[in-house]
Protein backbone atom coordinates (compact mmCIF):
# COMPACT_ATOMS: atom_id res chain seq x y z
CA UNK A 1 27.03 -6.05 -5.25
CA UNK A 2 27.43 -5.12 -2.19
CA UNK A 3 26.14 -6.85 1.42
CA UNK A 4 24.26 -3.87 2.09
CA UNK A 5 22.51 -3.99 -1.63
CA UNK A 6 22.08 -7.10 -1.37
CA UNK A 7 20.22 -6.81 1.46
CA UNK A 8 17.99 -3.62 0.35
CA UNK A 9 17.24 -6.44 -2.95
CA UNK A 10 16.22 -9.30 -0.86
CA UNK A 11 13.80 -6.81 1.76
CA UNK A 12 12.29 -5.79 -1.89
CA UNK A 13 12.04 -9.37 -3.36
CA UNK A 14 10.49 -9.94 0.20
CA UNK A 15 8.16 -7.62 -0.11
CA UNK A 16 6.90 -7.68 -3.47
CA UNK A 17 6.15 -11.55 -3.03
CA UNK A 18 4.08 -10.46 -0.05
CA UNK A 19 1.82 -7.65 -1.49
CA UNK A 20 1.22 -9.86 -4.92
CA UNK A 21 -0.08 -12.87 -2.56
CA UNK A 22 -2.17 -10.55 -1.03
CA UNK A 23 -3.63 -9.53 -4.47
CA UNK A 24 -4.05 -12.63 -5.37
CA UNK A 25 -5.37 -13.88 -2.18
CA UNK A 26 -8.12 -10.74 -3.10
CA UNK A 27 -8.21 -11.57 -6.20
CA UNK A 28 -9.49 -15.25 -5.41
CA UNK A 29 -12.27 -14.19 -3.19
CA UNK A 30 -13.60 -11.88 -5.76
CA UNK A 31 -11.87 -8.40 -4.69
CA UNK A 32 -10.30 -5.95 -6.76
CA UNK A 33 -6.86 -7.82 -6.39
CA UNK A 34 -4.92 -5.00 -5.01
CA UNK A 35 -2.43 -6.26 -2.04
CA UNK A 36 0.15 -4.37 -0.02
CA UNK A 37 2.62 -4.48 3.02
CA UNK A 38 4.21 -1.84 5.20
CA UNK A 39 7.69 -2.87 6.58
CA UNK A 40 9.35 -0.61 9.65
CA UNK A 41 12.74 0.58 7.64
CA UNK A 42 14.81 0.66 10.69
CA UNK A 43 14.31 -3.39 11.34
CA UNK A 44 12.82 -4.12 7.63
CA UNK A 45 10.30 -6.09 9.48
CA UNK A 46 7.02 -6.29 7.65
CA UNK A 47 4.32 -4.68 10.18
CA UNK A 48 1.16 -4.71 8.43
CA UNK A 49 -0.14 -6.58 5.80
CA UNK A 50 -3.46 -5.68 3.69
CA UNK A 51 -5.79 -6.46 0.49
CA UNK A 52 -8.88 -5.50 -0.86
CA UNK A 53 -11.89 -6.56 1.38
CA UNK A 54 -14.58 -4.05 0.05
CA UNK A 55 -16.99 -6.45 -1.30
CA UNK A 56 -16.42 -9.01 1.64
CA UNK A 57 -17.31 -6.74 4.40
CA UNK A 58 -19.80 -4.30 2.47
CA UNK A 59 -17.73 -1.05 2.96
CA UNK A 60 -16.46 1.38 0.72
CA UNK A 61 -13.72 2.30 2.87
CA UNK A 62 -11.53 -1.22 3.16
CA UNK A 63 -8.93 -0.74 0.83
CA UNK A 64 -5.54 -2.76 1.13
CA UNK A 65 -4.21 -0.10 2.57
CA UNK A 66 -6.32 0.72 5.42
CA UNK A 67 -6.43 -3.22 6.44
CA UNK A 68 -3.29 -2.83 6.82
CA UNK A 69 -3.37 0.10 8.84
CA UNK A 70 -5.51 -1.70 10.91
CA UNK A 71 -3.04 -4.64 11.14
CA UNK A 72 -0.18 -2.68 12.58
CA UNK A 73 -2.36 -0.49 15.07
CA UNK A 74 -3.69 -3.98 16.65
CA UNK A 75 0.09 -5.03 17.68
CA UNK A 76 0.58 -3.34 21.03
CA UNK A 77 3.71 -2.50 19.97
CA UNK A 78 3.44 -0.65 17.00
CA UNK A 79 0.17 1.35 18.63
CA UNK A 80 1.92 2.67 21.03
CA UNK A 81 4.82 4.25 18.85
CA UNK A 82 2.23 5.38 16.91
CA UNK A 83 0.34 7.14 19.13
CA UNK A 84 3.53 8.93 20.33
CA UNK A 85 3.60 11.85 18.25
CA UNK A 86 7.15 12.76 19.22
CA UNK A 87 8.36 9.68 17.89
CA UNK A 88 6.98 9.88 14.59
CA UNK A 89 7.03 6.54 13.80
CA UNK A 90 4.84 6.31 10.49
CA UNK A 91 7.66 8.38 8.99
CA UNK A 92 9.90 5.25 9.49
CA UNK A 93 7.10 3.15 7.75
CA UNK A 94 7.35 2.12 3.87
CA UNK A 95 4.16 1.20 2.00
CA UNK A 96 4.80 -1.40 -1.07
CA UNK A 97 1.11 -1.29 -2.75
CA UNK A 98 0.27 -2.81 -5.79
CA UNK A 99 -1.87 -0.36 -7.18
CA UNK A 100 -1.27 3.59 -6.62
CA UNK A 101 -3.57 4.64 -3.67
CA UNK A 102 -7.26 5.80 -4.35
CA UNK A 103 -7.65 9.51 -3.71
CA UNK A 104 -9.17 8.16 0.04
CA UNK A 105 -6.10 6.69 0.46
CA UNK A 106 -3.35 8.95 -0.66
CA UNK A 107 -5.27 11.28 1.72
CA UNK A 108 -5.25 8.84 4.90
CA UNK A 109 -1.27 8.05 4.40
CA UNK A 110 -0.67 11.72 4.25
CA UNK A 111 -2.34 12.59 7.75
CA UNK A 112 -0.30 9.45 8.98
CA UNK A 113 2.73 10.92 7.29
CA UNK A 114 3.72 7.46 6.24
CA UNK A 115 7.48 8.05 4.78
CA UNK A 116 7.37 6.35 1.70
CA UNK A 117 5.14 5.20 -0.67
CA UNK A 118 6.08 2.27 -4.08
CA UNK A 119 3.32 0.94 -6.06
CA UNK A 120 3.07 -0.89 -9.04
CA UNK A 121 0.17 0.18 -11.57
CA UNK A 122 -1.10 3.63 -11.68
CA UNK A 123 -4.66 4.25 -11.26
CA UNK A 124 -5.92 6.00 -14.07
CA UNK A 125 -9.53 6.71 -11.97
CA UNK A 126 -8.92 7.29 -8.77
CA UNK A 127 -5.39 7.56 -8.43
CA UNK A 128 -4.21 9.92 -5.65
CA UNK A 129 -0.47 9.90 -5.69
CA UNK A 130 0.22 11.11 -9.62
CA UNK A 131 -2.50 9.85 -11.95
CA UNK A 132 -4.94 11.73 -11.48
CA UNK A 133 -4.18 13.91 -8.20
CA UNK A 134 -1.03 14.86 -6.29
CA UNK A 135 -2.15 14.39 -2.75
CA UNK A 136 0.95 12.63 -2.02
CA UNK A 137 3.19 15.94 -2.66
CA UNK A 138 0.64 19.10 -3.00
CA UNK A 139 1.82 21.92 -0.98
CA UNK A 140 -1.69 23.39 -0.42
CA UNK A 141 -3.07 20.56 1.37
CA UNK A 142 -2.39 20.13 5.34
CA UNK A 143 -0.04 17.65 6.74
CA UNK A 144 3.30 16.63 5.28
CA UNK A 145 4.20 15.58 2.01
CA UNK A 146 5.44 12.04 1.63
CA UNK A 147 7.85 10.77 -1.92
CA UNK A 148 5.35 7.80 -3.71
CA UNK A 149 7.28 6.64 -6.53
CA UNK A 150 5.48 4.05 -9.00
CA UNK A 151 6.30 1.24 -11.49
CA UNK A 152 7.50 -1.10 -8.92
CA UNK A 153 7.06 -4.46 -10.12
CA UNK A 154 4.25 -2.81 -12.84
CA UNK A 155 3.88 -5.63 -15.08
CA UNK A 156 3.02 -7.97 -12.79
CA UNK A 157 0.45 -5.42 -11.22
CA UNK A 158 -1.33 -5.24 -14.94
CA UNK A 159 -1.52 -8.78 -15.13
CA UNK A 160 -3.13 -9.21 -12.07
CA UNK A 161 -5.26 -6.78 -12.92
CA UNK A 162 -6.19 -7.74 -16.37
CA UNK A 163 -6.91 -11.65 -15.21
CA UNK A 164 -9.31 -10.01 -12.65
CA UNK A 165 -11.24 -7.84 -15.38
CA UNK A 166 -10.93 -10.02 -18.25
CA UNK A 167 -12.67 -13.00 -16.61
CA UNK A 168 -13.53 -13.49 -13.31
CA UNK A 169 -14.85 -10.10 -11.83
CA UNK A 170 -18.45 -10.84 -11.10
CA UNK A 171 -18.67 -7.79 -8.26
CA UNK A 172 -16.96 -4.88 -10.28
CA UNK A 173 -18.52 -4.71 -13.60
């Protein structure tokens, strides 16, 4: 293997320990235990981190992925390339989810024109990036396409999932 591959393994070992402790950090508060990071590719820093708060804060609309959204608009830094639409920074940006983004979702990383998209699970409901929709890559919608490619880590996902549904989930029944 080489340095480089090694490298690219460790970032995604990284990673994927990162989003799961965020869905099960969600997971133990009562959320749907769905956790993700975005890491910059050009550093392989990880910028934002999110999970589930929907329940917690009484809105719809706080989904892994928009916390962390929020996370890496906060940091001065990251705002500001952001906001420079020259730069296009969020095309540098890779989302690790655990769960395929919600239709709401899908939709939001598309305006942002995030640059890559890996989730575990599929979402067989709401799913907006191949389950049930194609926002992610559907010509006929505005703003640019982004590759989401799923099955990363996917067992793990399930489990998660299934300990939430099988026992524990007082809020989502």
């Amino acid at each position: 293997m080489s340095q480089s591959e090694a490298s690219a393994q460790n970032r995604d070992e990284d990673t994927d320990h990162h989003r799961r402790m965020r869905a099960l950090e969600a997971h133990s508060v009562g959320e749907v235990p769905v956790g993700c990071v975005f890491v910059y590719a050009p550093t392989g820093e990880i910028i934002g981190r999110g999970r589930n708060r929907t329940n917690e804060t009484l809105n719809g609309t706080r989904h892994a992925e928009f916390e962390g959204i929020d996370m890496i608009l906060a940091h001065d830094k990251y705002r500001v390339l952001a906001q420079d639409l020259a730069n296009a920074f969020w095309k540098d940006v890779i989302l690790y989810v655990t769960i395929e983004p919600c239709v709401m979702c899908a939709s939001a990383l598309r305006q942002l024109g995030i640059g890559q998209v890996y989730f575990g699970a599929g979402n067989d409901r709401f799913g907006g990036n191949g389950s049930v929709f194609n926002i992610h890559k559907d010509v006929n919608l505005p703003h640019t396409t982004y590759p989401s490619e799923g099955g990363y880590f996917r067992n793990e996902a399930i489990m998660v999932l299934r300990k939430f549904y099988v026992g524990e989930n007082t809020n989502g029944k």
